[in-house]
PDB file of N, CA and C in Angstrom:
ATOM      1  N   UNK A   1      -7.755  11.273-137.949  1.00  0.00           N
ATOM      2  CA  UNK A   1      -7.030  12.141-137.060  1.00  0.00           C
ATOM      3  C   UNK A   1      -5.574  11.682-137.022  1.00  0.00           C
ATOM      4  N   UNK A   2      -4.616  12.681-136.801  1.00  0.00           N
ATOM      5  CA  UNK A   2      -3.418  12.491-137.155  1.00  0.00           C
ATOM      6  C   UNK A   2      -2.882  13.021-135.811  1.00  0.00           C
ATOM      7  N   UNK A   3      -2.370  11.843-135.134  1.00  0.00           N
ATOM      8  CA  UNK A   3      -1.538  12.399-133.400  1.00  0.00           C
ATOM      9  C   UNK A   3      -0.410  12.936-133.640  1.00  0.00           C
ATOM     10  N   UNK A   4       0.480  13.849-133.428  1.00  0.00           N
ATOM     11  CA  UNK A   4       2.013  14.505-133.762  1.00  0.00           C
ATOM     12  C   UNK A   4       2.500  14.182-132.627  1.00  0.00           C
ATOM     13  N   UNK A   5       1.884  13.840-131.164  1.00  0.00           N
ATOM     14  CA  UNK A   5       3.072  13.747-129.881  1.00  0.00           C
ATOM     15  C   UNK A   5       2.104  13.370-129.102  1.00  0.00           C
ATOM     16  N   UNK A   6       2.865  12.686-128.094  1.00  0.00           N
ATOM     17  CA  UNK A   6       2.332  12.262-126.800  1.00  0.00           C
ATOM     18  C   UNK A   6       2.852  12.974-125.750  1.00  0.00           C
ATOM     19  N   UNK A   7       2.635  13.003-124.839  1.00  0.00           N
ATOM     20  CA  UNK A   7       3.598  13.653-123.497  1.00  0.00           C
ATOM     21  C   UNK A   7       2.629  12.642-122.187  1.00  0.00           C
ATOM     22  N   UNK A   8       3.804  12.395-121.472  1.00  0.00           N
ATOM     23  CA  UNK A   8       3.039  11.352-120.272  1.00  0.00           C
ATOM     24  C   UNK A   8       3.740  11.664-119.254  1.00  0.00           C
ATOM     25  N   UNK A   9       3.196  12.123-117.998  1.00  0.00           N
ATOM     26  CA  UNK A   9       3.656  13.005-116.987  1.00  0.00           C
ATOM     27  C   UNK A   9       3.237  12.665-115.672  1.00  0.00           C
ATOM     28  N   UNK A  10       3.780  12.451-114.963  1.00  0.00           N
ATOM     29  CA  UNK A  10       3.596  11.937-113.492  1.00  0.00           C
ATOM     30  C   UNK A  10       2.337  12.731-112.930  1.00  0.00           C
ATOM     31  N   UNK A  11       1.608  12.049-112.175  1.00  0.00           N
ATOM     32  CA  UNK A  11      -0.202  13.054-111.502  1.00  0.00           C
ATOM     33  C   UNK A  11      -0.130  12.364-109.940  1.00  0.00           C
ATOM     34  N   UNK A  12      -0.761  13.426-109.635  1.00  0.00           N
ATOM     35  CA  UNK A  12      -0.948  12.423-107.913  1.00  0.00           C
ATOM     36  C   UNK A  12      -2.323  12.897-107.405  1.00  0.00           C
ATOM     37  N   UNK A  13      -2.538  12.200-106.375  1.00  0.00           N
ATOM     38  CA  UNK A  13      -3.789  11.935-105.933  1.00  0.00           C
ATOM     39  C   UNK A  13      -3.892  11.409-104.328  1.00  0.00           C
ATOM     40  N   UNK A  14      -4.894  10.837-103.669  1.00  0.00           N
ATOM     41  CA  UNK A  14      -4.849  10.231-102.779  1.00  0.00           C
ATOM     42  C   UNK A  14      -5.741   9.321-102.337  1.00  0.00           C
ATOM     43  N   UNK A  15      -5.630   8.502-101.542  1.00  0.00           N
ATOM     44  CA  UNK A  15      -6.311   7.522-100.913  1.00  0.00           C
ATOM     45  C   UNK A  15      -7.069   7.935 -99.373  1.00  0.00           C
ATOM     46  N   UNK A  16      -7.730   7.953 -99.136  1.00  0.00           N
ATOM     47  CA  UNK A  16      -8.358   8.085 -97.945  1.00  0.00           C
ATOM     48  C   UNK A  16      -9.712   6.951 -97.160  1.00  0.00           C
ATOM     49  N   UNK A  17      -9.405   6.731 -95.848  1.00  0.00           N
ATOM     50  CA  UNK A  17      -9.875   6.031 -95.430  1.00  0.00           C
ATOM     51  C   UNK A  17     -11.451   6.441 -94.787  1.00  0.00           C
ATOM     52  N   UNK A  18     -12.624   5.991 -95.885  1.00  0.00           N
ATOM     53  CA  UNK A  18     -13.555   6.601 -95.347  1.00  0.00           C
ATOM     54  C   UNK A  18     -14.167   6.544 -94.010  1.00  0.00           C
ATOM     55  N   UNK A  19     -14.405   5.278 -93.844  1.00  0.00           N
ATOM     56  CA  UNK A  19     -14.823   5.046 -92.902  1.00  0.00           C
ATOM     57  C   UNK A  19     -14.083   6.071 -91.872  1.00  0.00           C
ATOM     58  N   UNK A  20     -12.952   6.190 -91.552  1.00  0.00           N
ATOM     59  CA  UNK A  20     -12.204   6.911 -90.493  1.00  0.00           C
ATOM     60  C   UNK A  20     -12.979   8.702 -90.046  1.00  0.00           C
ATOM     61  N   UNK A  21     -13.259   8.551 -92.047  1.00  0.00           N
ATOM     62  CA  UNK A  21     -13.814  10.742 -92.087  1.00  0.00           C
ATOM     63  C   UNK A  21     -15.274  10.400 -91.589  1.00  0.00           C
ATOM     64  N   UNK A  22     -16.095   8.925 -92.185  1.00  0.00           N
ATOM     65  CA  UNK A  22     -17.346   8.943 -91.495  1.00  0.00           C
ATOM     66  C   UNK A  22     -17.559   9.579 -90.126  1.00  0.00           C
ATOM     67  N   UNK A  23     -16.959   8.549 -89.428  1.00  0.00           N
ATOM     68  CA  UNK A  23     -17.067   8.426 -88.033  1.00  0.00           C
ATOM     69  C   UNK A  23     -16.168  10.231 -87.563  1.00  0.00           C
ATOM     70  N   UNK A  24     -15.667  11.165 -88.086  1.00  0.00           N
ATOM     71  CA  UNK A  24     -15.391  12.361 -87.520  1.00  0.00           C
ATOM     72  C   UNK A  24     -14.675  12.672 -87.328  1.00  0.00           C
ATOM     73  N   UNK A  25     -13.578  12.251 -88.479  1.00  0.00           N
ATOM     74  CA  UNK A  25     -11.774  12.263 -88.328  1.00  0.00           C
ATOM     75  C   UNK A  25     -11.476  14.046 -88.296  1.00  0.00           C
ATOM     76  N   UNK A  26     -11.149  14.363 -87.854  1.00  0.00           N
ATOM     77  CA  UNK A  26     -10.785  16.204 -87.592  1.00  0.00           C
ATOM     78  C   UNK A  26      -9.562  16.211 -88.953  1.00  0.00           C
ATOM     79  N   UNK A  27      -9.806  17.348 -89.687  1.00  0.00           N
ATOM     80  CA  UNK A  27      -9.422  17.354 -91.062  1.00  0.00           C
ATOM     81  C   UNK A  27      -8.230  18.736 -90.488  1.00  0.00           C
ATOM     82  N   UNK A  28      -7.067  18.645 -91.099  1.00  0.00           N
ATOM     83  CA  UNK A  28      -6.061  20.094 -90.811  1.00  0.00           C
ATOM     84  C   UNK A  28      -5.145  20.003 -91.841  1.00  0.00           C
ATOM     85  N   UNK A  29      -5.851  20.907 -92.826  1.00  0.00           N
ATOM     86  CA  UNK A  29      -5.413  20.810 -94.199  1.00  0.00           C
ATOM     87  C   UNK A  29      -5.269  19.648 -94.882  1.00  0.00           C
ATOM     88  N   UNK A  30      -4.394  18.600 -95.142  1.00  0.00           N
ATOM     89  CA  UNK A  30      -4.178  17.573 -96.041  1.00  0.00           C
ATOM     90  C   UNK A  30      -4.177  16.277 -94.956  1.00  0.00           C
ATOM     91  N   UNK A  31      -4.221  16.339 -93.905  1.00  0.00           N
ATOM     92  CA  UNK A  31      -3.940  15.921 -92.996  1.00  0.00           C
ATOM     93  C   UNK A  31      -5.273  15.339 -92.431  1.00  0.00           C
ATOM     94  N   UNK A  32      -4.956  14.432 -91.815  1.00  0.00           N
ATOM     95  CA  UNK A  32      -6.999  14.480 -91.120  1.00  0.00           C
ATOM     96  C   UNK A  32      -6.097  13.429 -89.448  1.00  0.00           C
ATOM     97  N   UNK A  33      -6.380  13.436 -88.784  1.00  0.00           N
ATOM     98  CA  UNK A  33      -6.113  13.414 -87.210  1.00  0.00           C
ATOM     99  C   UNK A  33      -6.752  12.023 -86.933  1.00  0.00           C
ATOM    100  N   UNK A  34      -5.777  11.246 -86.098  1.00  0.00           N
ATOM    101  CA  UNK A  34      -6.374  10.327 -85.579  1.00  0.00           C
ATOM    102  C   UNK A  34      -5.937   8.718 -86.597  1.00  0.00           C
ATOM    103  N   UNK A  35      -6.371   7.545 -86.296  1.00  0.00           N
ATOM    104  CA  UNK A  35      -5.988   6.408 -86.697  1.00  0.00           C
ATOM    105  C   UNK A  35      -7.023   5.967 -87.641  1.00  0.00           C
ATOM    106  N   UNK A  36      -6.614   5.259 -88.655  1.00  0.00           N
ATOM    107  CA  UNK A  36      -7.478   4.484 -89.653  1.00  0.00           C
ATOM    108  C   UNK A  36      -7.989   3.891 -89.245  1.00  0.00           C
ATOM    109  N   UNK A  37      -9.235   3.236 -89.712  1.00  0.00           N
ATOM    110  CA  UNK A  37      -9.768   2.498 -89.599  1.00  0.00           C
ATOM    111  C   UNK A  37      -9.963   1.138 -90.588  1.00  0.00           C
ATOM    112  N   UNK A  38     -10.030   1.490 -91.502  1.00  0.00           N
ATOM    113  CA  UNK A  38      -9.983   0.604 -92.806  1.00  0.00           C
ATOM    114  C   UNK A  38      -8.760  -0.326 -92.718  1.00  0.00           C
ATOM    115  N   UNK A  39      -9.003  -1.834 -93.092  1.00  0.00           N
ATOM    116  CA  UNK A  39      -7.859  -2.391 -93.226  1.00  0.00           C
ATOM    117  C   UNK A  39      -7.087  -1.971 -94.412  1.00  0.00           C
ATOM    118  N   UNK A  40      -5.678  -2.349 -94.071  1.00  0.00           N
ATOM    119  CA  UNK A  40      -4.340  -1.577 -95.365  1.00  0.00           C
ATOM    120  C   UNK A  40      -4.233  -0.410 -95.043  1.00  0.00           C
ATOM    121  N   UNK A  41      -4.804   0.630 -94.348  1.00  0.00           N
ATOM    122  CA  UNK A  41      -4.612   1.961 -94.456  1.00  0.00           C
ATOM    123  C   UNK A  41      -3.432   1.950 -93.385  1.00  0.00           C
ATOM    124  N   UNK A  42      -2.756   2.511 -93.149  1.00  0.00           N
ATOM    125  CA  UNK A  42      -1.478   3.230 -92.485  1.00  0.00           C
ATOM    126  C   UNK A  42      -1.549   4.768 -91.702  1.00  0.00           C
ATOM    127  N   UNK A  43      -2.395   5.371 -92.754  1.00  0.00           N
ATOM    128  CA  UNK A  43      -2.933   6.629 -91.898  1.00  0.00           C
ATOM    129  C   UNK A  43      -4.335   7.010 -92.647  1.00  0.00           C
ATOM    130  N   UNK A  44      -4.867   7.448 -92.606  1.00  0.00           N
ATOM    131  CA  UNK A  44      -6.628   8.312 -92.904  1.00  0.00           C
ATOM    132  C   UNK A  44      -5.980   8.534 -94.459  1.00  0.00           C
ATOM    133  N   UNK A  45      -5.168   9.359 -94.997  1.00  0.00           N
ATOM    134  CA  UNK A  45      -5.002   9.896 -96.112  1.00  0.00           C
ATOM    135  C   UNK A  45      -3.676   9.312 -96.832  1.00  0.00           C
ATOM    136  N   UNK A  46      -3.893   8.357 -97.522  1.00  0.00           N
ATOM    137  CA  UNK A  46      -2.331   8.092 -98.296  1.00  0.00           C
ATOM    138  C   UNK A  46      -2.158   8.555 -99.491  1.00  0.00           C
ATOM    139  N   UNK A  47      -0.508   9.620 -99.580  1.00  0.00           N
ATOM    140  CA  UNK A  47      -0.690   9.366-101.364  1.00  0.00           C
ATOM    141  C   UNK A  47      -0.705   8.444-102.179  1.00  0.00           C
ATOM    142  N   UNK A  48      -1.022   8.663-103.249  1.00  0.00           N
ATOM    143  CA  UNK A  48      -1.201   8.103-104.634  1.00  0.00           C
ATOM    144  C   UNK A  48      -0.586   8.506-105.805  1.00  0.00           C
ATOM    145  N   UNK A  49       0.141   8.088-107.024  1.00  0.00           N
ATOM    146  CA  UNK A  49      -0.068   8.524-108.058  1.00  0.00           C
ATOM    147  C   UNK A  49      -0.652   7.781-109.294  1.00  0.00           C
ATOM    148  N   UNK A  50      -0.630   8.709-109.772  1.00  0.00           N
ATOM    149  CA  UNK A  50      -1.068   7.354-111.415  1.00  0.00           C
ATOM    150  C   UNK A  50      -0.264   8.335-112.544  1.00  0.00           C
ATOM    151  N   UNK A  51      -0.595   7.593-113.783  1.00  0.00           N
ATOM    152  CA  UNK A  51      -0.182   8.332-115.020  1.00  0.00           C
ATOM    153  C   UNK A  51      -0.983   9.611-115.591  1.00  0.00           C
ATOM    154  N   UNK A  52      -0.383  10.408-115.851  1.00  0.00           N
ATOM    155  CA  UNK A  52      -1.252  11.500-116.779  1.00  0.00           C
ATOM    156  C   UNK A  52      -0.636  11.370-118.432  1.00  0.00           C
ATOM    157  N   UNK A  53      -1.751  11.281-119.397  1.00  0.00           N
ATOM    158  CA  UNK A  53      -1.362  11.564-120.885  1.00  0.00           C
ATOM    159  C   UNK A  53      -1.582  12.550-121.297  1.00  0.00           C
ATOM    160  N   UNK A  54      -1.036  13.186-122.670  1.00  0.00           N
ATOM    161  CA  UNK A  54      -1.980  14.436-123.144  1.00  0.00           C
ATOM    162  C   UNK A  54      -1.211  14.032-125.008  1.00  0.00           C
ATOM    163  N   UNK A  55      -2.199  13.830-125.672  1.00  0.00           N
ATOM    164  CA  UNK A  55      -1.607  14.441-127.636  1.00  0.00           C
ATOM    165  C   UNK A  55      -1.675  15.191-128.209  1.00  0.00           C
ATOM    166  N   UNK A  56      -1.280  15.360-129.039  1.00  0.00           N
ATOM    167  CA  UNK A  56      -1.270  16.432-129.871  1.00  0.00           C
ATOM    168  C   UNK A  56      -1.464  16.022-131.185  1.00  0.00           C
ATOM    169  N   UNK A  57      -2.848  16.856-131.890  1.00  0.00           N
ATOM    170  CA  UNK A  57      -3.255  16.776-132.703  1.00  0.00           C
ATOM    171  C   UNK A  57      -2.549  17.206-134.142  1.00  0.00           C
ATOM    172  N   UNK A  58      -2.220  17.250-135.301  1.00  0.00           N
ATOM    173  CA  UNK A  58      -1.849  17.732-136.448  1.00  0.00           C
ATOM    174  C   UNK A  58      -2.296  19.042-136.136  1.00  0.00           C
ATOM    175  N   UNK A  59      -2.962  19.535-135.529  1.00  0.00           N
ATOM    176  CA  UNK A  59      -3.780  21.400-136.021  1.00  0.00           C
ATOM    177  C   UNK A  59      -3.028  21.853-134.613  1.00  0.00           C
ATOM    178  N   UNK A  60      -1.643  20.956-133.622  1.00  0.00           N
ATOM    179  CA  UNK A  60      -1.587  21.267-132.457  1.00  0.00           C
ATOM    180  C   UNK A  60      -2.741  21.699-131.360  1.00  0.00           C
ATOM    181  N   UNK A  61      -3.403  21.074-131.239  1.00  0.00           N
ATOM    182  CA  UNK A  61      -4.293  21.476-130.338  1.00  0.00           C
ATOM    183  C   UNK A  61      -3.765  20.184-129.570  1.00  0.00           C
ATOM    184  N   UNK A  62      -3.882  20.725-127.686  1.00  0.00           N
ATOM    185  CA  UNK A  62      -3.646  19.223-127.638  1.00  0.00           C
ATOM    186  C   UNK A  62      -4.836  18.797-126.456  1.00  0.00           C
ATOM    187  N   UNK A  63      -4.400  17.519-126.151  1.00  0.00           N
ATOM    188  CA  UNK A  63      -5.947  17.218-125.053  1.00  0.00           C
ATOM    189  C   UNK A  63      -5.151  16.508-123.676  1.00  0.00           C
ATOM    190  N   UNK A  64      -5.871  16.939-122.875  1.00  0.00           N
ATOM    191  CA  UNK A  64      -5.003  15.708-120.961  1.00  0.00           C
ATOM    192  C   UNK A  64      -6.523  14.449-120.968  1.00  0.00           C
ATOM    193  N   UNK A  65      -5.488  13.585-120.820  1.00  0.00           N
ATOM    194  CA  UNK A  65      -6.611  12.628-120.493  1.00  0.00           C
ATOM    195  C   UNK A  65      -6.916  13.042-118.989  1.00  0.00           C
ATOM    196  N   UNK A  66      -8.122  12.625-118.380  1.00  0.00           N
ATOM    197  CA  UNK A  66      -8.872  12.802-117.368  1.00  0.00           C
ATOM    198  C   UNK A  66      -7.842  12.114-116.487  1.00  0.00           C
ATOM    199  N   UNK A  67      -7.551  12.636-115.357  1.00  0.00           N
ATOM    200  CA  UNK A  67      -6.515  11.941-114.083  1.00  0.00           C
ATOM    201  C   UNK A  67      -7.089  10.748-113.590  1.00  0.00           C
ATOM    202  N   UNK A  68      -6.384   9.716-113.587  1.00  0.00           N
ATOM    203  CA  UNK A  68      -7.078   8.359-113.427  1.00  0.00           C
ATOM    204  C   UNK A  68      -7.985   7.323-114.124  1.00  0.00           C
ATOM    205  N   UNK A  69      -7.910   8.152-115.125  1.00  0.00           N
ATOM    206  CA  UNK A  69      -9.350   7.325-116.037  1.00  0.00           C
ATOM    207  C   UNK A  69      -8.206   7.365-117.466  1.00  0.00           C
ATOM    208  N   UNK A  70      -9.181   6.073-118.336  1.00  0.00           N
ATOM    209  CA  UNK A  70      -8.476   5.812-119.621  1.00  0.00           C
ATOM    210  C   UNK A  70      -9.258   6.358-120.623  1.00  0.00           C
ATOM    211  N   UNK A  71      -8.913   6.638-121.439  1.00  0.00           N
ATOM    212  CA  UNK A  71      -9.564   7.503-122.636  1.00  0.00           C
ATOM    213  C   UNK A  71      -9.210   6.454-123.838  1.00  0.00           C
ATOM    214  N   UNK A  72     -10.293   5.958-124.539  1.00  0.00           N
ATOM    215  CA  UNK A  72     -10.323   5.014-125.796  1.00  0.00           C
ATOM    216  C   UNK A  72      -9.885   5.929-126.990  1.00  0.00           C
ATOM    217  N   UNK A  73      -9.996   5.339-128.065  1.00  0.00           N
ATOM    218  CA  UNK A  73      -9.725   6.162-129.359  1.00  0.00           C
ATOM    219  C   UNK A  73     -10.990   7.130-129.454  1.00  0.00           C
ATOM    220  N   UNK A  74     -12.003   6.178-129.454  1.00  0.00           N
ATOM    221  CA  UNK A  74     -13.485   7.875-129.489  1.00  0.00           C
ATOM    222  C   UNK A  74     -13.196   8.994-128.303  1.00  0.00           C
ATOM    223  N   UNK A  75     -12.411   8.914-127.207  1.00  0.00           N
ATOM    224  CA  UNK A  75     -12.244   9.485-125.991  1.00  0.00           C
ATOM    225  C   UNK A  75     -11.726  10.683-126.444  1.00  0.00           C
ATOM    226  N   UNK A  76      -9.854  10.334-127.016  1.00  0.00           N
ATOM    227  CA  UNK A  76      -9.404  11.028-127.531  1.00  0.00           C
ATOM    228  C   UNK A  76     -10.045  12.085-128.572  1.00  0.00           C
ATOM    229  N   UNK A  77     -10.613  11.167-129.259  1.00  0.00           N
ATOM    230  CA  UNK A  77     -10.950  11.658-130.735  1.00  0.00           C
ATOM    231  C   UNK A  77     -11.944  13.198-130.268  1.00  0.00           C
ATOM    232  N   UNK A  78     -12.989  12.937-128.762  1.00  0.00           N
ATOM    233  CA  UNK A  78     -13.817  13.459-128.675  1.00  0.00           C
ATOM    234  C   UNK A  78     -13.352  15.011-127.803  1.00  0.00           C
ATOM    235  N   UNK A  79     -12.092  14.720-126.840  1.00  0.00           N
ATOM    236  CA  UNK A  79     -11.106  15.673-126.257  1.00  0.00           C
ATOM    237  C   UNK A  79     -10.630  16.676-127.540  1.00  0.00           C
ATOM    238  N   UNK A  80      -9.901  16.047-128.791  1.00  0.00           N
ATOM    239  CA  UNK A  80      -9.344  16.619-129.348  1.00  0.00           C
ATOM    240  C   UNK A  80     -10.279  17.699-130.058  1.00  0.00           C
ATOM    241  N   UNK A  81     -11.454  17.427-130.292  1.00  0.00           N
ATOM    242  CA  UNK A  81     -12.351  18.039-131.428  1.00  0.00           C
ATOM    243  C   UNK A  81     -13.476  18.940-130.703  1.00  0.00           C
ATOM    244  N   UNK A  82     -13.368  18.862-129.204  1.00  0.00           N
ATOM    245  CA  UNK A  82     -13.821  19.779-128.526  1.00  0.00           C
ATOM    246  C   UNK A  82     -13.239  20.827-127.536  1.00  0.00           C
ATOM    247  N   UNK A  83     -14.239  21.756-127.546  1.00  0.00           N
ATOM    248  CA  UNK A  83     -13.747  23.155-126.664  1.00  0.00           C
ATOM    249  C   UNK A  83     -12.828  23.112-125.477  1.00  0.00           C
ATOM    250  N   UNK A  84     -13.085  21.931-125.289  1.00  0.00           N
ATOM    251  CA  UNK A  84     -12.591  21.689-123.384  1.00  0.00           C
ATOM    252  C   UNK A  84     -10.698  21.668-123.446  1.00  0.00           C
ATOM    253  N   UNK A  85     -10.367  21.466-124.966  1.00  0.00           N
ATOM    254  CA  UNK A  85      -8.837  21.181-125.656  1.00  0.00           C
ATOM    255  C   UNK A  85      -7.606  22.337-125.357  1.00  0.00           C
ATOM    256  N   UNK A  86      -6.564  22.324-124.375  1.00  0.00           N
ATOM    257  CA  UNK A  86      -5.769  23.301-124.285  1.00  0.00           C
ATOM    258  C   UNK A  86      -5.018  23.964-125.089  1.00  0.00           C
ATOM    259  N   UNK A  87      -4.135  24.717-124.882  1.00  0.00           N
ATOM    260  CA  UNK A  87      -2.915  25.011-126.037  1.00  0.00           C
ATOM    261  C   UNK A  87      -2.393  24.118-126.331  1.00  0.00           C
ATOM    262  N   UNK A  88      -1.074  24.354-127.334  1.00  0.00           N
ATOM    263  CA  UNK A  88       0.148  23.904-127.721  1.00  0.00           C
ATOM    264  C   UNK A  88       0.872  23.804-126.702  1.00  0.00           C
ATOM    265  N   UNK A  89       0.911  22.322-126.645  1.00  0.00           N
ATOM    266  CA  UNK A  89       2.395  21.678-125.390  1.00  0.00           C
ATOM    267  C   UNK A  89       3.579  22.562-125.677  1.00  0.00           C
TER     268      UNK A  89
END
């Protein structure tokens, strides 16, 4: 397999304090009400980001790695050569 491009693009996500939603934290949209519980937390829901990748194959097809997770060479190999593969970046 022959990669032609990479593209690596900022992703976000979040952190949330379970224990806090256990116990019956009132949710209002992105938001959830009330004080953490968990030590380190600051509020119930913190953002996050991580990295997003995506390549591009020689036939341009290209693939996103999964948000948060690492994709090995079979990973790739297995993104690129299947259906699940988007357009041309």
């Amino acid at each position: 397999m022959r990669i032609n491009g990479i593209l690596l693009v900022p992703g976000s996500g979040a952190f949330f304090d379970q224990a806090a939603i256990r116990i019956g934290a009132a949710q209002r949209g992105f938001i959830y009400a009330g004080e953490p519980i968990a030590p380190g937390f600051m509020s119930i829901r913190v953002p996050a980001s991580s990295p997003r990748s995506s390549v591009r194959s020689r036939s341009d097809r290209a693939a996103w790695s999964p948000q948060g997770q690492r994709q090995g060479q079979d990973g790739w190999r297995n993104l690129l050569t299947s259906s699940r593969t988007t357009g041309v970046l």
